[in-house]
N, C-alpha and C. Protein backbone atom coordinates (compact mmCIF):
# COMPACT_ATOMS: atom_id res chain seq x y z
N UNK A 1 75.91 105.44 61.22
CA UNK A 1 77.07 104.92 61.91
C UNK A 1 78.29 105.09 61.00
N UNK A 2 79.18 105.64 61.04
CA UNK A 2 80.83 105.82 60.59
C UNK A 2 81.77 104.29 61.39
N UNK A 3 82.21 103.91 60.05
CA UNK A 3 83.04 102.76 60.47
C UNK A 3 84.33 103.15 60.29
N UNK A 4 85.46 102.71 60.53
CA UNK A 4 86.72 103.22 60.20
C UNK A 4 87.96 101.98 61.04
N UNK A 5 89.06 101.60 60.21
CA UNK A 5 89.73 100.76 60.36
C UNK A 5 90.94 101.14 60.33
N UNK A 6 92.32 100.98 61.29
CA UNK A 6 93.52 101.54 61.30
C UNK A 6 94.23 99.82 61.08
N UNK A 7 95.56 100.04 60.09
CA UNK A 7 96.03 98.12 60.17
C UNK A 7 97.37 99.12 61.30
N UNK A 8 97.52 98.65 62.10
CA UNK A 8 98.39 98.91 63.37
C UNK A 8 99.72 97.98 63.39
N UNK A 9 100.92 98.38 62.89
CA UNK A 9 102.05 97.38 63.02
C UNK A 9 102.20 96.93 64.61
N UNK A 10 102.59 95.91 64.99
CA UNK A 10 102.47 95.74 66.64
C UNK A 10 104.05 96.44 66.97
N UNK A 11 104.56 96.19 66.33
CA UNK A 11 106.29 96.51 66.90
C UNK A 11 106.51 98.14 67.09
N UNK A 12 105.35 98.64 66.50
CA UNK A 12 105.17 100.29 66.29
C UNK A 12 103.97 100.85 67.32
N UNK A 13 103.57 100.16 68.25
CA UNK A 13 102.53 100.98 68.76
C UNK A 13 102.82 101.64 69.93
N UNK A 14 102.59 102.85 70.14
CA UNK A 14 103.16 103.96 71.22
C UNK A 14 102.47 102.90 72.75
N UNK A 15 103.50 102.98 73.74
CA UNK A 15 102.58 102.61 74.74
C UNK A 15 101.44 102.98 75.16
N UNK A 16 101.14 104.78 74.62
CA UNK A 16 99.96 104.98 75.31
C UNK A 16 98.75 104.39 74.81
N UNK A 17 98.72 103.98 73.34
CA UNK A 17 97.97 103.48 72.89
C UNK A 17 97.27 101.53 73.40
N UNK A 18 98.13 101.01 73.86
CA UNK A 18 98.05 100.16 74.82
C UNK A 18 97.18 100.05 75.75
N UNK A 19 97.03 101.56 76.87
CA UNK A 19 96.63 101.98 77.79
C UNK A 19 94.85 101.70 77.35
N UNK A 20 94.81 102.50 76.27
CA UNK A 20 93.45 102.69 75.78
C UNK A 20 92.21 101.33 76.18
N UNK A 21 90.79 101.74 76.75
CA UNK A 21 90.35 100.44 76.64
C UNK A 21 89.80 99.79 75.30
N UNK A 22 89.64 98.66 75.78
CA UNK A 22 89.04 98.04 74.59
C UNK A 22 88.17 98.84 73.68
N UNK A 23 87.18 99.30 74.42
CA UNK A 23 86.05 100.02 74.06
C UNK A 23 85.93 101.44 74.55
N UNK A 24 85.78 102.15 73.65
CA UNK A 24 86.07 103.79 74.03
C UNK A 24 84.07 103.96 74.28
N UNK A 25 83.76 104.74 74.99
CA UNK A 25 82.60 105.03 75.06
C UNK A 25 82.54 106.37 75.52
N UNK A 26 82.06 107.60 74.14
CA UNK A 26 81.99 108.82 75.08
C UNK A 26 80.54 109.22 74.42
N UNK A 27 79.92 109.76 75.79
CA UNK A 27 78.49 109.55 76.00
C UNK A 27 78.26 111.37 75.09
N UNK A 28 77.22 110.98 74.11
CA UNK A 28 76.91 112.33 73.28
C UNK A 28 76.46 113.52 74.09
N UNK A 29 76.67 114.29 75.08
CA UNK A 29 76.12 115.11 76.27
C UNK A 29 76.23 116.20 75.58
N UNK A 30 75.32 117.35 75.90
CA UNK A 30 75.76 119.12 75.31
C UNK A 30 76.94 119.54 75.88
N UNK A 31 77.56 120.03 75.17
CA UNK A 31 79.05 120.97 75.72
C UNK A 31 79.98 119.68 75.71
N UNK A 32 80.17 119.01 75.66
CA UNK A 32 81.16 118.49 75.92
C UNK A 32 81.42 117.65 74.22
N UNK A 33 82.61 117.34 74.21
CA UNK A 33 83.29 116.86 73.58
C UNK A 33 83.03 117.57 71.42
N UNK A 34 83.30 119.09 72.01
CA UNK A 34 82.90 119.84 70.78
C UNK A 34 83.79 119.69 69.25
N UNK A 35 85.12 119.60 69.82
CA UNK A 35 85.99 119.49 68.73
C UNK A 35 85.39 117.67 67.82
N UNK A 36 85.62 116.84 68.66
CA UNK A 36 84.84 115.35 68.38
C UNK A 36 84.02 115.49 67.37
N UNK A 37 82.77 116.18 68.08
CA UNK A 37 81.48 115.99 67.31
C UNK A 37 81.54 117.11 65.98
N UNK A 38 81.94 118.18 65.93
CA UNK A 38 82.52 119.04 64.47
C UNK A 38 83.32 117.84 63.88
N UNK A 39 84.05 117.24 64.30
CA UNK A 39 85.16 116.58 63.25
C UNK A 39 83.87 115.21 62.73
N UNK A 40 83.32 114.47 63.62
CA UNK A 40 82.19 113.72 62.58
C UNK A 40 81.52 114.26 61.99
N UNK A 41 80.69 115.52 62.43
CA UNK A 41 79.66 116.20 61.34
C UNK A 41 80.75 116.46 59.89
N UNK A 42 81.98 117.04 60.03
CA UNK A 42 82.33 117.28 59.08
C UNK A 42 82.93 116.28 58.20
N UNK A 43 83.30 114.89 58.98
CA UNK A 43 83.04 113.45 58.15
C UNK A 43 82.04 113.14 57.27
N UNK A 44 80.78 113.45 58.26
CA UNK A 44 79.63 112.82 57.72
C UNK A 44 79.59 113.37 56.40
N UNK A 45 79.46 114.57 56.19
CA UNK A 45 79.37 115.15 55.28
C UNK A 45 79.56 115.18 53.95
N UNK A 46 81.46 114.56 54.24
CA UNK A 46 82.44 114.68 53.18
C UNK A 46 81.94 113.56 52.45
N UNK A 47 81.69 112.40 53.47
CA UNK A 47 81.16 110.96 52.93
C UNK A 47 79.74 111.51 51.98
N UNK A 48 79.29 111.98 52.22
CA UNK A 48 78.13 112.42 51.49
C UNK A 48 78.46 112.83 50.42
N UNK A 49 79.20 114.20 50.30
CA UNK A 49 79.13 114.60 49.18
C UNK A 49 79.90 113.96 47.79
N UNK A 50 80.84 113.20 48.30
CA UNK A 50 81.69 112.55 47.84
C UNK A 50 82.61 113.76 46.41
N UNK A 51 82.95 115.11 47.02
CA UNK A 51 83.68 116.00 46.09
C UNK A 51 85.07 115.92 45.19
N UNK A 52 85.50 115.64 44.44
CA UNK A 52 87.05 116.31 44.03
C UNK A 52 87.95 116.40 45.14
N UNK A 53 88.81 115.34 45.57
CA UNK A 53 89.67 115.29 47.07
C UNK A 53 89.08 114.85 47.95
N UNK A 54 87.71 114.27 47.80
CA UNK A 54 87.34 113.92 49.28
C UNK A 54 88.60 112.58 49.98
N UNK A 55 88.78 111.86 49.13
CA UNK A 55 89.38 110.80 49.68
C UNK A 55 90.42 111.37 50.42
N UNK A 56 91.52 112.69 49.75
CA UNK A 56 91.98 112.91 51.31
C UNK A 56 91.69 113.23 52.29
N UNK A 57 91.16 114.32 51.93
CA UNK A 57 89.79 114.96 53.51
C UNK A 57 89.49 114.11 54.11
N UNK A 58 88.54 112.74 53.84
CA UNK A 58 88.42 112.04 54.53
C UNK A 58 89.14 110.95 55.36
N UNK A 59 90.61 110.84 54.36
CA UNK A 59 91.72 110.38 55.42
C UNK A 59 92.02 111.34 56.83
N UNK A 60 91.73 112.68 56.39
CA UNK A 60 92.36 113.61 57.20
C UNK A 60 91.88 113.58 58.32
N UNK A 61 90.45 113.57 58.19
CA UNK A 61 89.36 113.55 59.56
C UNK A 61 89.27 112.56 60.05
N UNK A 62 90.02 110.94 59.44
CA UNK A 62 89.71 110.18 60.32
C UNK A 62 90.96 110.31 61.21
N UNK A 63 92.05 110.67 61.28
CA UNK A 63 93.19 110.73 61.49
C UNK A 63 92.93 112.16 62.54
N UNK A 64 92.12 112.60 62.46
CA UNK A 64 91.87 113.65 63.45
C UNK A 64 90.88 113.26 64.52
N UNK A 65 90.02 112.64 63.80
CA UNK A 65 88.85 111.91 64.86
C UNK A 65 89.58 110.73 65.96
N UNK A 66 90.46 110.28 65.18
CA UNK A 66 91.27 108.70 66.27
C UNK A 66 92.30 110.07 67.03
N UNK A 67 92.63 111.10 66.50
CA UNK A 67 93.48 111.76 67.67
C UNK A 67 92.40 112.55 68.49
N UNK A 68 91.18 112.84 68.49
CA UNK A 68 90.43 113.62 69.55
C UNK A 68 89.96 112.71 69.74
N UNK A 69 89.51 111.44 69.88
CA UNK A 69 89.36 110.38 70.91
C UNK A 69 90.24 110.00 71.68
N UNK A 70 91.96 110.17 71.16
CA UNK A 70 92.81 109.39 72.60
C UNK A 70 92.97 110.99 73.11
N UNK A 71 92.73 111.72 72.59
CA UNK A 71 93.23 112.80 73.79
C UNK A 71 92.04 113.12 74.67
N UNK A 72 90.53 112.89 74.17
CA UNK A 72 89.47 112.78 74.88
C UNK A 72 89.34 111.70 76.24
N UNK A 73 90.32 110.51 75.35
CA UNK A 73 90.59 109.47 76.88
C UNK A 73 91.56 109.86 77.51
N UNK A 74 92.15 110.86 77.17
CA UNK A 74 93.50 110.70 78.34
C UNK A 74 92.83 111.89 79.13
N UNK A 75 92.42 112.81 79.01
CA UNK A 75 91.72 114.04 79.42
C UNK A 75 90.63 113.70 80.77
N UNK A 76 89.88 112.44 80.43
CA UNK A 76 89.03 111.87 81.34
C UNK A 76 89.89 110.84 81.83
N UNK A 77 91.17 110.32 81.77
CA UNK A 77 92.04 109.86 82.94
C UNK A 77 92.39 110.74 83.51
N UNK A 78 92.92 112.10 83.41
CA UNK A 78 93.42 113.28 83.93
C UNK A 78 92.38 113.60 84.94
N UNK A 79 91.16 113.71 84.69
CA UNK A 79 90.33 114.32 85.61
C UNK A 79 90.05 112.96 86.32
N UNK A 80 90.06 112.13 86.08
CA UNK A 80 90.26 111.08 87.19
C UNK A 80 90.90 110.59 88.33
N UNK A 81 92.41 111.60 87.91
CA UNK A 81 93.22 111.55 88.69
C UNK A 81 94.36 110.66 88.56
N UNK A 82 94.80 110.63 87.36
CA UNK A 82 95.81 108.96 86.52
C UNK A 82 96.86 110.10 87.46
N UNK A 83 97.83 109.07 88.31
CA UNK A 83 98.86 109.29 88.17
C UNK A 83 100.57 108.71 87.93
N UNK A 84 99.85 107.54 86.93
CA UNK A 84 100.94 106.96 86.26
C UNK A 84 100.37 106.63 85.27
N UNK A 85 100.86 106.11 84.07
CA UNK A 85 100.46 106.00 82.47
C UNK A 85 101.15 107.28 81.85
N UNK A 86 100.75 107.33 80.28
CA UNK A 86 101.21 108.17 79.53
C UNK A 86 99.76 109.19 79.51
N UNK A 87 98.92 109.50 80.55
CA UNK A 87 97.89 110.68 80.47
C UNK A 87 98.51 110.96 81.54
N UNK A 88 99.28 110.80 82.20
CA UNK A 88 99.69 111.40 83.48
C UNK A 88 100.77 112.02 83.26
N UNK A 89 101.84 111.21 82.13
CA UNK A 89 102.79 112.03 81.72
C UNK A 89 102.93 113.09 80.82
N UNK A 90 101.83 113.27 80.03
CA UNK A 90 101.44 114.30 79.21
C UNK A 90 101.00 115.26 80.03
N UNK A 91 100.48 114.93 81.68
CA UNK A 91 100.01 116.15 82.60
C UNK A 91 101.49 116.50 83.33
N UNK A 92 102.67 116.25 82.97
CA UNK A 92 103.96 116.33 84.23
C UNK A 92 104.20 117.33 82.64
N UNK A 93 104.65 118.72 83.54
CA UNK A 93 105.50 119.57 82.22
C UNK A 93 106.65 119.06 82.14
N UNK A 94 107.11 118.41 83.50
CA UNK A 94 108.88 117.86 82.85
C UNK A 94 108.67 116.83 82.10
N UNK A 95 108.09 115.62 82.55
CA UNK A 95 107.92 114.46 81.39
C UNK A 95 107.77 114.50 80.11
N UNK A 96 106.67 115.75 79.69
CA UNK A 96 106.25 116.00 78.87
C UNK A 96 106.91 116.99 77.89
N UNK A 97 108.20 117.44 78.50
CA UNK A 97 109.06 118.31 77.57
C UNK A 97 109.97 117.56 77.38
N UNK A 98 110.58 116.56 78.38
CA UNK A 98 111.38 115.42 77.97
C UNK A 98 110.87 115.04 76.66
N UNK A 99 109.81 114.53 76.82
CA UNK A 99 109.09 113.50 75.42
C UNK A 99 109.13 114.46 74.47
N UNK A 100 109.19 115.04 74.29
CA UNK A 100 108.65 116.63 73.01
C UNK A 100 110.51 116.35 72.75
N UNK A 101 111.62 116.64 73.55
CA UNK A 101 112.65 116.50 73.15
C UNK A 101 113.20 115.62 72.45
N UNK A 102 112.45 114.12 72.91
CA UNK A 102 113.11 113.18 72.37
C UNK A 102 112.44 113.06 70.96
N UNK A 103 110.98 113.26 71.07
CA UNK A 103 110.55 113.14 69.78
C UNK A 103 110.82 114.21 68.48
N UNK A 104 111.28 115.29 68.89
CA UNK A 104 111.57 116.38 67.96
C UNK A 104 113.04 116.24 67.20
N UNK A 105 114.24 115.54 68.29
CA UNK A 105 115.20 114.84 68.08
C UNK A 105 115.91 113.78 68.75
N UNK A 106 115.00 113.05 67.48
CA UNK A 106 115.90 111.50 68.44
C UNK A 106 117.63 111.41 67.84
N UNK A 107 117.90 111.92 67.11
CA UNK A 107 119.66 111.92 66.46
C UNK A 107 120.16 112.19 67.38
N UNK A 108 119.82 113.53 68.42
CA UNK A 108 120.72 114.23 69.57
C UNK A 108 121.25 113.31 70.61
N UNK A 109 122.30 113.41 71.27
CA UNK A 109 123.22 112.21 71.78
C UNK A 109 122.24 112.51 73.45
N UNK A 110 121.07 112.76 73.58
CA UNK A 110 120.50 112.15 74.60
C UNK A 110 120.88 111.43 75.81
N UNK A 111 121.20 111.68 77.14
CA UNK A 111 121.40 111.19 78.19
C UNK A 111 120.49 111.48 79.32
N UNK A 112 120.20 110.94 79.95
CA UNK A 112 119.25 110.93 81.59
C UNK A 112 119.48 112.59 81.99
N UNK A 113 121.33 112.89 82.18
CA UNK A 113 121.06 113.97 82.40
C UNK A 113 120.97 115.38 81.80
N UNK A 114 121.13 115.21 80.61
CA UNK A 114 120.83 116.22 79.46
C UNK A 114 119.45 116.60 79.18
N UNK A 115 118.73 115.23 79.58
CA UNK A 115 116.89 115.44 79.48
C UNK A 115 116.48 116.22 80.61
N UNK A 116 117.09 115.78 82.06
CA UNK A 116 116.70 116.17 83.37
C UNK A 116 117.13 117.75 82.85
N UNK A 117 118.26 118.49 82.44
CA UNK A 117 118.88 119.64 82.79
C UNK A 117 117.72 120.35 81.65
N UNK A 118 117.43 119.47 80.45
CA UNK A 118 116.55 120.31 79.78
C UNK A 118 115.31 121.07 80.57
N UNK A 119 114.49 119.70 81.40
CA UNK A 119 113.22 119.97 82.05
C UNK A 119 113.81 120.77 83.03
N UNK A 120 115.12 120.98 83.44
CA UNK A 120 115.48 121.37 85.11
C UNK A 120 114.80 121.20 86.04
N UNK A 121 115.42 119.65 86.22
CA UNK A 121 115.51 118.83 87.03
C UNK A 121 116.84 118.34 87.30
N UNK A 122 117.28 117.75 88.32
CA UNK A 122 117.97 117.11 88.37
C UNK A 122 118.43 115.75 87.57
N UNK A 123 119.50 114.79 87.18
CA UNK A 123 119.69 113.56 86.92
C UNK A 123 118.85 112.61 87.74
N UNK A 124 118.88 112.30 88.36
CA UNK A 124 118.14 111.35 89.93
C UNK A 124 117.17 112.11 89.73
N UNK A 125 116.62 112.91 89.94
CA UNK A 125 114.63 113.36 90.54
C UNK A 125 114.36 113.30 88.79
N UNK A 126 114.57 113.37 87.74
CA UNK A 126 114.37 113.28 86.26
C UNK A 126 114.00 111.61 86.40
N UNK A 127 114.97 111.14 86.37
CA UNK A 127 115.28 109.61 86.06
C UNK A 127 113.66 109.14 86.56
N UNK A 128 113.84 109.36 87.97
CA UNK A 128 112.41 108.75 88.82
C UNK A 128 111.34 108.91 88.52
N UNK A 129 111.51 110.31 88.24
CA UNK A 129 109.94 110.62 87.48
C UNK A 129 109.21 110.23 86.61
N UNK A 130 110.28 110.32 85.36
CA UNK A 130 110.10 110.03 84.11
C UNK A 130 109.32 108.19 84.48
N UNK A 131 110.30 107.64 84.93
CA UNK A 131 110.08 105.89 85.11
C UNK A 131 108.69 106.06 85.90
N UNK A 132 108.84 106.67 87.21
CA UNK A 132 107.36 106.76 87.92
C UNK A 132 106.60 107.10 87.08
N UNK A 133 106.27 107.93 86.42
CA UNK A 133 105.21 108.29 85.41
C UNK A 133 105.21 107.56 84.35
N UNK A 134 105.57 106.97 83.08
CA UNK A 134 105.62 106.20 82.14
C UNK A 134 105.81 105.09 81.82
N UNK A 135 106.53 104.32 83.46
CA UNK A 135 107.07 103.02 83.74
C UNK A 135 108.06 102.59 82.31
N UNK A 136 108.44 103.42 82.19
CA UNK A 136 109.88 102.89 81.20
C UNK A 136 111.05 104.20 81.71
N UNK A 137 112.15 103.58 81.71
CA UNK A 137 113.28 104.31 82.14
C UNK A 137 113.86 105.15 80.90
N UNK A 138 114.00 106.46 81.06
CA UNK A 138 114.41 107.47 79.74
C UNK A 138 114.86 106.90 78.74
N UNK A 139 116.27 106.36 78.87
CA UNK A 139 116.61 105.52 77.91
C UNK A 139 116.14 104.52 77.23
N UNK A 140 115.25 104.08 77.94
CA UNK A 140 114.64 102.78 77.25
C UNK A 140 113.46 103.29 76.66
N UNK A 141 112.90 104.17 76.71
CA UNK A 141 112.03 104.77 75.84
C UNK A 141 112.98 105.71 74.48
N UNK A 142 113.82 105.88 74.81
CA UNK A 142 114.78 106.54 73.82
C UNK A 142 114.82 106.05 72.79
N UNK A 143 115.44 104.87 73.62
CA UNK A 143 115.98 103.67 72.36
C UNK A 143 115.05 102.88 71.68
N UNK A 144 113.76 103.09 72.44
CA UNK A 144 112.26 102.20 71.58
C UNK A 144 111.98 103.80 70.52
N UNK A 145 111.58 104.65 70.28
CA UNK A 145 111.51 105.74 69.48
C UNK A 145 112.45 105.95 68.43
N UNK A 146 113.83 105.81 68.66
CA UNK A 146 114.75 105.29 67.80
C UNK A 146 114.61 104.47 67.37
N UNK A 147 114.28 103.10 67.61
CA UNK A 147 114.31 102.21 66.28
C UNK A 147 112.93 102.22 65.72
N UNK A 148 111.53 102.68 66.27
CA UNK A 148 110.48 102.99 65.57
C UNK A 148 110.78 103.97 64.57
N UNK A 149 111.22 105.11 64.62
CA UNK A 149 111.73 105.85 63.65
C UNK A 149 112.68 105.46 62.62
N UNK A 150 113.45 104.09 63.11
CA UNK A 150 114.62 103.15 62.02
C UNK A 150 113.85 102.67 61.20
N UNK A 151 113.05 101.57 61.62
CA UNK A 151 112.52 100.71 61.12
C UNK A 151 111.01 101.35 60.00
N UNK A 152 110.95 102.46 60.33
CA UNK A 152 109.76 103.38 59.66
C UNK A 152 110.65 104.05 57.97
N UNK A 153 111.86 104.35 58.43
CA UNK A 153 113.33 104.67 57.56
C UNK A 153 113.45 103.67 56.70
N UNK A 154 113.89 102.36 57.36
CA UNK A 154 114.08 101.19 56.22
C UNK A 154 112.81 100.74 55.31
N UNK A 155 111.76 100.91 56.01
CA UNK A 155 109.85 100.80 55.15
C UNK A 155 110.05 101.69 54.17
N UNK A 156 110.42 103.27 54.52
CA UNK A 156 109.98 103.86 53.65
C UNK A 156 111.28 103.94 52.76
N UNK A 157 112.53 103.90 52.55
CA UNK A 157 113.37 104.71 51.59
C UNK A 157 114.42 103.95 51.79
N UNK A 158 115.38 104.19 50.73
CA UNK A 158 116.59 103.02 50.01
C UNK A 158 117.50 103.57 50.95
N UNK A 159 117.58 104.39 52.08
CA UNK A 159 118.58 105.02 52.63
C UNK A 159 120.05 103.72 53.58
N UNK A 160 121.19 104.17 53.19
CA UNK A 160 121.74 103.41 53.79
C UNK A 160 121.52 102.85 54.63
N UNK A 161 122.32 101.61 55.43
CA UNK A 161 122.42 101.60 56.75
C UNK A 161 123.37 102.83 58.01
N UNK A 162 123.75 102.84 56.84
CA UNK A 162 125.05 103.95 57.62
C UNK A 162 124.13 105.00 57.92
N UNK A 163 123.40 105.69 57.50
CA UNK A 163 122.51 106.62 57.11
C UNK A 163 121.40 106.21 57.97
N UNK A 164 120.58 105.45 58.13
CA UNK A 164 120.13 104.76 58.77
C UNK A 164 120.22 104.52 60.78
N UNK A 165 121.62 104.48 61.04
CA UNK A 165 122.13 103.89 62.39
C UNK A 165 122.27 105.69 62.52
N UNK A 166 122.66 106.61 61.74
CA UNK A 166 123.47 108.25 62.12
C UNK A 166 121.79 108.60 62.46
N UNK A 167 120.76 108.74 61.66
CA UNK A 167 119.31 109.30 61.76
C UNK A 167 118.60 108.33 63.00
N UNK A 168 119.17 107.14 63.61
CA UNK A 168 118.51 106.71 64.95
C UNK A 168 119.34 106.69 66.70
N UNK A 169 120.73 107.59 65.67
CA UNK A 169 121.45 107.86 66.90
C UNK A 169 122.68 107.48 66.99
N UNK A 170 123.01 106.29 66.22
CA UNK A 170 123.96 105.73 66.33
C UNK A 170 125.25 106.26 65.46
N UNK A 171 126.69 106.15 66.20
CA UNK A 171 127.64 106.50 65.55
C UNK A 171 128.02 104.90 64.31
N UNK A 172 128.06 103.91 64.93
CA UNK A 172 128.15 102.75 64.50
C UNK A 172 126.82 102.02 63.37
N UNK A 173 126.73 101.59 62.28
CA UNK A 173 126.11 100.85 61.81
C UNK A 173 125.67 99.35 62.83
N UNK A 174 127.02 99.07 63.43
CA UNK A 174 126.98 97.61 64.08
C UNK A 174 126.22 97.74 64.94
N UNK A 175 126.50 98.76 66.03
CA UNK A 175 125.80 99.16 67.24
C UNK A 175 124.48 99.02 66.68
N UNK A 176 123.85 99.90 65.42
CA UNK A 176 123.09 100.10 65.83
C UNK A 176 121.98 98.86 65.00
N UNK A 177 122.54 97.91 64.28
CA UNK A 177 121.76 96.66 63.84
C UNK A 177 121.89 95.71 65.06
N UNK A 178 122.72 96.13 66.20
CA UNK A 178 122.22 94.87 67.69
C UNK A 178 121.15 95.65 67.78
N UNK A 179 121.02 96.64 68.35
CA UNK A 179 119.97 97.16 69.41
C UNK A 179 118.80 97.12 68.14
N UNK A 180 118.57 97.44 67.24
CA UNK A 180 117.57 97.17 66.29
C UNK A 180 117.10 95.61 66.30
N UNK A 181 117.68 94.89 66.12
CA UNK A 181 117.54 93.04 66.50
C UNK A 181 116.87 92.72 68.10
N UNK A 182 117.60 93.75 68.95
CA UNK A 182 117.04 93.19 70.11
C UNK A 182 115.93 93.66 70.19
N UNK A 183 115.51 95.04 69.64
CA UNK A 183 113.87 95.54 69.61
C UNK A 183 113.45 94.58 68.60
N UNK A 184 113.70 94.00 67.45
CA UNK A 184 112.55 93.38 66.25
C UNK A 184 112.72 92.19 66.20
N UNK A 185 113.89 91.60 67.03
CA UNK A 185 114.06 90.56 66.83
C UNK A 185 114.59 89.77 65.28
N UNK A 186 114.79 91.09 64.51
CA UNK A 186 115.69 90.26 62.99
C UNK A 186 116.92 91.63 62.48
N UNK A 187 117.40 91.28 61.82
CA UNK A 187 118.50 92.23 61.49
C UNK A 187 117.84 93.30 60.97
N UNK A 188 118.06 94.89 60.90
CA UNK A 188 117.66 96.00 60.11
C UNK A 188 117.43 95.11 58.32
N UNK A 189 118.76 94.70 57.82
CA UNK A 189 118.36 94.41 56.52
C UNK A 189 117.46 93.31 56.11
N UNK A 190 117.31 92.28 57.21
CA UNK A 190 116.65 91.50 56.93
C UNK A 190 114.97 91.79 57.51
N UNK A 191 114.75 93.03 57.73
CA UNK A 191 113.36 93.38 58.14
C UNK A 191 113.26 94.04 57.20
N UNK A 192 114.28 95.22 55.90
CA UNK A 192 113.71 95.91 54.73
C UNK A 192 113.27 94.88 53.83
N UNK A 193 114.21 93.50 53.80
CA UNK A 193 113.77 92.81 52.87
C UNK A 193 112.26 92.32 52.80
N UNK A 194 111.73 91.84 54.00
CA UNK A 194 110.72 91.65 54.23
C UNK A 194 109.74 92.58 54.28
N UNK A 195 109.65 93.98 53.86
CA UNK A 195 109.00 94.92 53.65
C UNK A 195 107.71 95.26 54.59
N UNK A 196 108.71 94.96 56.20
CA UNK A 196 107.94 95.23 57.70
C UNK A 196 107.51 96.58 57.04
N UNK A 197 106.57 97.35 58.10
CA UNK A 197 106.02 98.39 58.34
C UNK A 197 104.56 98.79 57.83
């Protein structure tokens, strides 16, 4: 048996991860789930031999094993037929190039219809979709990715605030320690002090 433990900040967890059940159960069958079962054999292994670097290797694979399990669950929501959640929106190419946009750059001054014209879509048939499929409205997923990416900024590095509010979007420092407060509920500086993340 392979045990393995993730400490999960709550203020940081992607919605899709939410979705997930309690209990993942994927049944050991032939053919199926090949990438999975290579990535434990090649766990098992590493744990065994215990080589020169294993400790990263073995970070690596677990970090590969927890990502071919949620894409293994979203894959068997897909063939289930999800058509709302974040396995449904990873199956919409517009949703799903939206999200690739926002996540590749969240700095870019981002609007409803700049995302829609990316996917080409419309403003209105974008907007709906996006919300129908992910149940969060563009922006409000915008602005949750932005301050996950802030607040990941102030954890890791001495970087201004100024510096700080420009890398989550914001022209303003002020602006952007409200909307940071209203996601964490405490000021940007008073969450570095406390050494969240």
């Amino acid at each position: 048996m392979l045990c393995g433990a993730y400490r999960v900040e709550r203020n940081h967890v992607h919605p899709l991860m939410s979705e997930l059940p309690d209990v993942v159960h994927l049944p050991a069958r032939v053919g199926h789930h090949e990438s999975l079962r290579a990535t434990v054999e090649l766990l098992s292994a590493e744990l065994l031999s215990r080589r020169p670097g294993s400790d990263a290797i073995v970070t690596a694979f677990l970090d590969a094993l927890l990502l071919y399990i949620v894409r293994t669950c979203i894959h068997t929501k897909q063939e289930d037929g999800a058509t709302r959640g974040w396995a449904a929106a990873i199956n919409d190419t517009a949703v799903h190039a939206a999200l690739r946009c926002i996540h590749d750059d969240p700095t870019e001054a981002w609007t409803v219809a700049s995302l829609g014209q990316r996917v080409g879509l419309s403003r209105a048939a974008f907007a709906r979709r996006f919300t129908a499929t992910t149940g969060l409205a563009p922006m409000s997923y915008l602005t949750w990715w932005r301050m996950v990416a802030a607040s990941r900024r102030l954890s890791q590095s001495s970087d201004s605030m100024t510096d700080i509010a420009t890398y989550a979007g914001y022209t303003s420092p002020f602006a952007f320690a409200k909307a940071f407060k209203r996601q964490f509920g405490i000021p940007p500086g008073q969450y570095r002090r406390q050494g969240n993340g």
